[in-house]
PDB file of N, CA and C in Angstrom:
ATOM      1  N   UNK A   1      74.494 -18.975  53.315  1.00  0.00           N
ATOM      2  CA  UNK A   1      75.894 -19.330  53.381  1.00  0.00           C
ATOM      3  C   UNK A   1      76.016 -20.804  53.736  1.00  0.00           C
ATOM      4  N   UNK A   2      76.896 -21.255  53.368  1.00  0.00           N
ATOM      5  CA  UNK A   2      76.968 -22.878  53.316  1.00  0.00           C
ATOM      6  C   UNK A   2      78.644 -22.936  54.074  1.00  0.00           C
ATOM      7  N   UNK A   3      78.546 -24.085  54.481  1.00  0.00           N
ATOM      8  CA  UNK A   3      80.110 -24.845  55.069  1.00  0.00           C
ATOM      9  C   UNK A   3      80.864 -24.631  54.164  1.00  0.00           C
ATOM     10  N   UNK A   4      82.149 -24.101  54.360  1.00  0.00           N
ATOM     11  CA  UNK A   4      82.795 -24.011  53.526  1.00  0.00           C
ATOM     12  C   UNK A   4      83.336 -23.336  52.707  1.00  0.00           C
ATOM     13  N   UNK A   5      82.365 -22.214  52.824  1.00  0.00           N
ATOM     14  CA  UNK A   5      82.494 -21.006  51.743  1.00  0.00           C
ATOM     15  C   UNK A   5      83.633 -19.998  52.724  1.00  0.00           C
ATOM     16  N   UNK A   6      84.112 -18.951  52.008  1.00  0.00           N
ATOM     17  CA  UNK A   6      85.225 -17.921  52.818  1.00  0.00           C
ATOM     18  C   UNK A   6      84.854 -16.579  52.058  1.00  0.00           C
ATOM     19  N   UNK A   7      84.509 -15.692  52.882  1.00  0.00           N
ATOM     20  CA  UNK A   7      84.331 -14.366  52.322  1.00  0.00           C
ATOM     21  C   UNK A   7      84.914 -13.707  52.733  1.00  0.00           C
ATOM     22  N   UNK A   8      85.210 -12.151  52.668  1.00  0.00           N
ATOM     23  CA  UNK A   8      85.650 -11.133  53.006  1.00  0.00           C
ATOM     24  C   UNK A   8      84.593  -9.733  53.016  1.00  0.00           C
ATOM     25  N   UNK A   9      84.660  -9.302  54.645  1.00  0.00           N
ATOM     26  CA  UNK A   9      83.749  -7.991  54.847  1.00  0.00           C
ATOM     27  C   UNK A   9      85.171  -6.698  54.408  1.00  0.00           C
ATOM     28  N   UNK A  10      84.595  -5.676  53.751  1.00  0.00           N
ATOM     29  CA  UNK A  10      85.468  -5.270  53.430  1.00  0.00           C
ATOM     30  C   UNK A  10      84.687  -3.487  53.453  1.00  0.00           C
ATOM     31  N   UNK A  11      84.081  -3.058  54.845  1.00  0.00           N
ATOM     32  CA  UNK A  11      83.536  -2.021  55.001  1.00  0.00           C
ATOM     33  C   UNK A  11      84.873  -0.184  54.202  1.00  0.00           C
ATOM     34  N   UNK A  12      84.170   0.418  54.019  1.00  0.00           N
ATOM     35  CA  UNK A  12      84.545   1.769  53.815  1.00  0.00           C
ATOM     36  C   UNK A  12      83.874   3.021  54.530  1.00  0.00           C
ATOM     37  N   UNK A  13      84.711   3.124  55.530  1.00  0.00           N
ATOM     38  CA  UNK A  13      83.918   4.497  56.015  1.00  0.00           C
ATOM     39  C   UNK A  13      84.498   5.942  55.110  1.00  0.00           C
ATOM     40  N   UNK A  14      83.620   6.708  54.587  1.00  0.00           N
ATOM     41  CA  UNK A  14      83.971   8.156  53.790  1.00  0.00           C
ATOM     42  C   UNK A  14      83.942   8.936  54.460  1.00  0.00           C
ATOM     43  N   UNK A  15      84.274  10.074  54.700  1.00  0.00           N
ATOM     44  CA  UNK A  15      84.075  11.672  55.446  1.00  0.00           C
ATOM     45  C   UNK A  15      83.480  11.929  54.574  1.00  0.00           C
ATOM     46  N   UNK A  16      83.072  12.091  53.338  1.00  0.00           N
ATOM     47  CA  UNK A  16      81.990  12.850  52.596  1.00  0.00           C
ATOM     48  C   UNK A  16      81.082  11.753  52.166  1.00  0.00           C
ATOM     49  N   UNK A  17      80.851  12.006  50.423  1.00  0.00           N
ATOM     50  CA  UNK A  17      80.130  11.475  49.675  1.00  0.00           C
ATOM     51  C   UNK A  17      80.670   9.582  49.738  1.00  0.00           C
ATOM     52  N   UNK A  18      79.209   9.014  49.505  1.00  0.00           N
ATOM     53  CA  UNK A  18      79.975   7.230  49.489  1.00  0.00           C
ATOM     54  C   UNK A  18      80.015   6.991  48.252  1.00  0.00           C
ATOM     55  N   UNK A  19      80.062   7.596  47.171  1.00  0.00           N
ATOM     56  CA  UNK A  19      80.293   7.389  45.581  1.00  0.00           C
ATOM     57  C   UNK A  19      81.739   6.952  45.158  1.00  0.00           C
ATOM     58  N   UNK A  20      82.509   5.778  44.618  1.00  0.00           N
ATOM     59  CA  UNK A  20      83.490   5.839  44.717  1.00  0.00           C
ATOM     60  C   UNK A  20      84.070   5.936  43.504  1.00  0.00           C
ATOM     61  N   UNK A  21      85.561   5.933  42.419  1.00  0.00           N
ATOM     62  CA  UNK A  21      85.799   5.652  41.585  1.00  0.00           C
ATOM     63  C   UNK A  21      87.315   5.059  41.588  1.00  0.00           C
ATOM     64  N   UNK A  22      87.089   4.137  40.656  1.00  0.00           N
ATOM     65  CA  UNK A  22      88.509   2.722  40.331  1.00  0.00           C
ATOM     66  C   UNK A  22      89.488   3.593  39.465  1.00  0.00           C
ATOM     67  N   UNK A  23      90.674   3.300  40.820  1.00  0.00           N
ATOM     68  CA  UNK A  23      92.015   3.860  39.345  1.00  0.00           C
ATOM     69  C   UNK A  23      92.156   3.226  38.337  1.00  0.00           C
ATOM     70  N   UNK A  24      92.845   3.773  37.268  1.00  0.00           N
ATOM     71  CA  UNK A  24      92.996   3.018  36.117  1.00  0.00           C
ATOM     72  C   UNK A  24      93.691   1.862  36.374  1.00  0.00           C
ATOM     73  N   UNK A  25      94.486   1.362  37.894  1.00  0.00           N
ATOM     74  CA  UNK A  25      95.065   0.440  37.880  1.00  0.00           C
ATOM     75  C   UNK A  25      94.486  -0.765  38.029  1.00  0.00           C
ATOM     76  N   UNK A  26      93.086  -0.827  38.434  1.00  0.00           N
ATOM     77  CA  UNK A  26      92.284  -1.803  38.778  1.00  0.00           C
ATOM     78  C   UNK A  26      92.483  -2.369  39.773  1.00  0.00           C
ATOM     79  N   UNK A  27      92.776  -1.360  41.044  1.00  0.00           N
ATOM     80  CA  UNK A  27      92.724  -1.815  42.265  1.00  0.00           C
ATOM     81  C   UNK A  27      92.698  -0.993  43.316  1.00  0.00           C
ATOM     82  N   UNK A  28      92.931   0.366  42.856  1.00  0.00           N
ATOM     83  CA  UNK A  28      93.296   1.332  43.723  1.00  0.00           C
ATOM     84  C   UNK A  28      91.613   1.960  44.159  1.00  0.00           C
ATOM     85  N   UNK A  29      91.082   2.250  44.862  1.00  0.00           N
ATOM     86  CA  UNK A  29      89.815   3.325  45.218  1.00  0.00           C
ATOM     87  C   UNK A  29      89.747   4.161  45.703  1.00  0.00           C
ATOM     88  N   UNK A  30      89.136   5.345  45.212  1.00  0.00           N
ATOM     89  CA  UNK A  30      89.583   6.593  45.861  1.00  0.00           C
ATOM     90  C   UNK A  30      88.002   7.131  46.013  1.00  0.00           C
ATOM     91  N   UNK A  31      87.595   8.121  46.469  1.00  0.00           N
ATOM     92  CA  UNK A  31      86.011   8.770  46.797  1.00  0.00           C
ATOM     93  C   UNK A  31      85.779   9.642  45.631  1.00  0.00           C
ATOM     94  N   UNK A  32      85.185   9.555  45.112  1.00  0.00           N
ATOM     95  CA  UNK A  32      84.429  11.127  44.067  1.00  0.00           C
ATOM     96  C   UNK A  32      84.741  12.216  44.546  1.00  0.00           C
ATOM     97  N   UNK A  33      84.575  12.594  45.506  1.00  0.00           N
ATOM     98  CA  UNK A  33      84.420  13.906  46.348  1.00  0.00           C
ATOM     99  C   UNK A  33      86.124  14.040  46.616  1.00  0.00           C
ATOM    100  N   UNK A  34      86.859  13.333  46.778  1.00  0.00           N
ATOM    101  CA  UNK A  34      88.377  13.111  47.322  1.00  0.00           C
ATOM    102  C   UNK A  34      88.539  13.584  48.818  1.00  0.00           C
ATOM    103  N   UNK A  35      87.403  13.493  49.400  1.00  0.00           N
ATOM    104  CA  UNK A  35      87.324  13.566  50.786  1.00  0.00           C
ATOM    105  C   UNK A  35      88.462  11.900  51.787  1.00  0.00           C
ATOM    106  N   UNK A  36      89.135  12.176  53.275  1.00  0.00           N
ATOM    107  CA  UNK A  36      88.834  10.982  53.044  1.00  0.00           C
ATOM    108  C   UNK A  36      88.470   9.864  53.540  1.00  0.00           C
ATOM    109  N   UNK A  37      89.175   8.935  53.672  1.00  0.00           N
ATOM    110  CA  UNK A  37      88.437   7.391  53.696  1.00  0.00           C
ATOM    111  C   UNK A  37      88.588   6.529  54.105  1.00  0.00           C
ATOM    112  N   UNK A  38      88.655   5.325  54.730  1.00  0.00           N
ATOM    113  CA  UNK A  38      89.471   4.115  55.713  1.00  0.00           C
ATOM    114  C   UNK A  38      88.479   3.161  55.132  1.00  0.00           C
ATOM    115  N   UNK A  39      89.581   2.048  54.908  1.00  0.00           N
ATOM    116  CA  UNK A  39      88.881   0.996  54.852  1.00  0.00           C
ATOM    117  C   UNK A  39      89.392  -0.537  55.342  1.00  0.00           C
ATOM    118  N   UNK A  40      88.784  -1.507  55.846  1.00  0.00           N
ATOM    119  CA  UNK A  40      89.384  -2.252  56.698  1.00  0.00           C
ATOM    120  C   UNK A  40      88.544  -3.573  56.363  1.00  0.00           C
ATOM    121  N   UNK A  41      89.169  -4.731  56.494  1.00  0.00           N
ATOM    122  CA  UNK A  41      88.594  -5.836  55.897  1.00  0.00           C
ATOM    123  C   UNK A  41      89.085  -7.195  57.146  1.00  0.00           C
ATOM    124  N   UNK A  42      88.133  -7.758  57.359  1.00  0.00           N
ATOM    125  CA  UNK A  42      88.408  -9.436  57.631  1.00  0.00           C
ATOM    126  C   UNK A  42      87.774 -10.522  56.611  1.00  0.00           C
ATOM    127  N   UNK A  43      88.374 -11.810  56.733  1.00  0.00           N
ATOM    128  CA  UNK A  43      87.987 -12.735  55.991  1.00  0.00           C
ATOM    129  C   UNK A  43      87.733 -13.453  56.698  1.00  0.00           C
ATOM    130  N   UNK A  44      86.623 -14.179  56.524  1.00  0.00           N
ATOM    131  CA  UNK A  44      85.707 -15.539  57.506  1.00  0.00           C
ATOM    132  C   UNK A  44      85.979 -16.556  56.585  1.00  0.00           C
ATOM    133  N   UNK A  45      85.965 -17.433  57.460  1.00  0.00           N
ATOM    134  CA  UNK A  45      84.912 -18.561  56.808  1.00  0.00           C
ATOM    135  C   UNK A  45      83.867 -19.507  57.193  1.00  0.00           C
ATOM    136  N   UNK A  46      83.160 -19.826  56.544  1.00  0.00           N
ATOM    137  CA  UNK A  46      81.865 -20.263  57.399  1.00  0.00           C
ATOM    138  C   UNK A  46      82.153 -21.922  57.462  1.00  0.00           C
ATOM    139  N   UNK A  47      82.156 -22.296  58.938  1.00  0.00           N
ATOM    140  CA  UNK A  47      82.009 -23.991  59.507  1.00  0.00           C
ATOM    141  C   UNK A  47      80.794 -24.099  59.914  1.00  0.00           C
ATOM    142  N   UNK A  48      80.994 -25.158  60.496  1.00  0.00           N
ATOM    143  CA  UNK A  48      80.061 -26.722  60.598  1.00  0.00           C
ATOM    144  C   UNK A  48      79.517 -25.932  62.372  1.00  0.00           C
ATOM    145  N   UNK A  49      80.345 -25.239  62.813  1.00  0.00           N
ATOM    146  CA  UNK A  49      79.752 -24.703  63.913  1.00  0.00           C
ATOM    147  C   UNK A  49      79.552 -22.918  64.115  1.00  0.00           C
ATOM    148  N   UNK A  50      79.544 -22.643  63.081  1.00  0.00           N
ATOM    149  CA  UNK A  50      79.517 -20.696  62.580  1.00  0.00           C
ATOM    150  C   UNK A  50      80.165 -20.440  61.894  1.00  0.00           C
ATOM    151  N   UNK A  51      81.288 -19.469  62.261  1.00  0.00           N
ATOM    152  CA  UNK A  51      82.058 -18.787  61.391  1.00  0.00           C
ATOM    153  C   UNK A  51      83.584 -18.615  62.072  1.00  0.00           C
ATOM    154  N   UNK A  52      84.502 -18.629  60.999  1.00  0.00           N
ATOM    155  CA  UNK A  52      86.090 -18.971  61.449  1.00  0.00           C
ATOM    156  C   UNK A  52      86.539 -17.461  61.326  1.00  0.00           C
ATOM    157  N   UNK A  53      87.111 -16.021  62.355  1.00  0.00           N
ATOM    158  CA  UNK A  53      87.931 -14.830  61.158  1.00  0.00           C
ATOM    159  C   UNK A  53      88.755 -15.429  61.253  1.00  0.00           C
ATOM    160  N   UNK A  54      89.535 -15.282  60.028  1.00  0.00           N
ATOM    161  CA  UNK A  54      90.746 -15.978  59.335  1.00  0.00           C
ATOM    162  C   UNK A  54      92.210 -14.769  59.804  1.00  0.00           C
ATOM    163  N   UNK A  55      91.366 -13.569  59.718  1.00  0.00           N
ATOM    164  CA  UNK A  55      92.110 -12.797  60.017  1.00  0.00           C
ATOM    165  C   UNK A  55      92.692 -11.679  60.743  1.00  0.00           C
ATOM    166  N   UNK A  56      92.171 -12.721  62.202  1.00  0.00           N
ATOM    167  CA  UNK A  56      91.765 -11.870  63.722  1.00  0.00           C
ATOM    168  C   UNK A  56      93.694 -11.507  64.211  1.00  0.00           C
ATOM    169  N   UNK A  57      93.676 -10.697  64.445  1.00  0.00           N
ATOM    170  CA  UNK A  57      95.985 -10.752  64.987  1.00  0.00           C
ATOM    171  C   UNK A  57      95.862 -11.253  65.942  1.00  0.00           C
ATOM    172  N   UNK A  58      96.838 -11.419  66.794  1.00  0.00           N
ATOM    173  CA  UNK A  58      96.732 -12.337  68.130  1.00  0.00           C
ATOM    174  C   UNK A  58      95.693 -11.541  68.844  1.00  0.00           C
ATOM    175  N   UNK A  59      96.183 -10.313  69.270  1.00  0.00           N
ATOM    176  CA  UNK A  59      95.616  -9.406  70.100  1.00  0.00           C
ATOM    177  C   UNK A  59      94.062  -8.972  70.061  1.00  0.00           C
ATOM    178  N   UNK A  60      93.868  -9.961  69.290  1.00  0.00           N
ATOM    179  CA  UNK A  60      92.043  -9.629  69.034  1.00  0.00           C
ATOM    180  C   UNK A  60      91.735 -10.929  69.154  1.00  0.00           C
ATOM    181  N   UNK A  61      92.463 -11.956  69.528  1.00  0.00           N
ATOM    182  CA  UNK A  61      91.876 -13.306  69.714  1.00  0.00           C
ATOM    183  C   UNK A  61      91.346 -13.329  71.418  1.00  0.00           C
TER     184      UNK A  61
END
């Protein structure tokens, strides 16, 4: 990872199977199994002294 760059962790925890499949809308995700599912994301970005979350709420600062 280099200065500069910004990613996003974007974990999925399943209650069943981790196989997933894309709605036809091209955005939606749902599980194979239709068990279900949470998913939760931050975005970093990486500086000159680690890493920035971009998208911590107050209450987690």
């Amino acid at each position: 990872l280099q200065e500069g760059m910004v990613f996003t962790i974007e974990p999925m925890i399943n209650q069943g199977d981790r196989r997933i499949k894309q709605k036809k809308d091209g955005w939606t995700v749902v599980t194979r199994d239709k068990k279900l599912s949470a998913q939760w994301e931050h975005t970093v970005a990486v500086t000159a002294d680690g890493v920035e979350i971009l998208t911590l709420r107050d209450e987690e600062r």
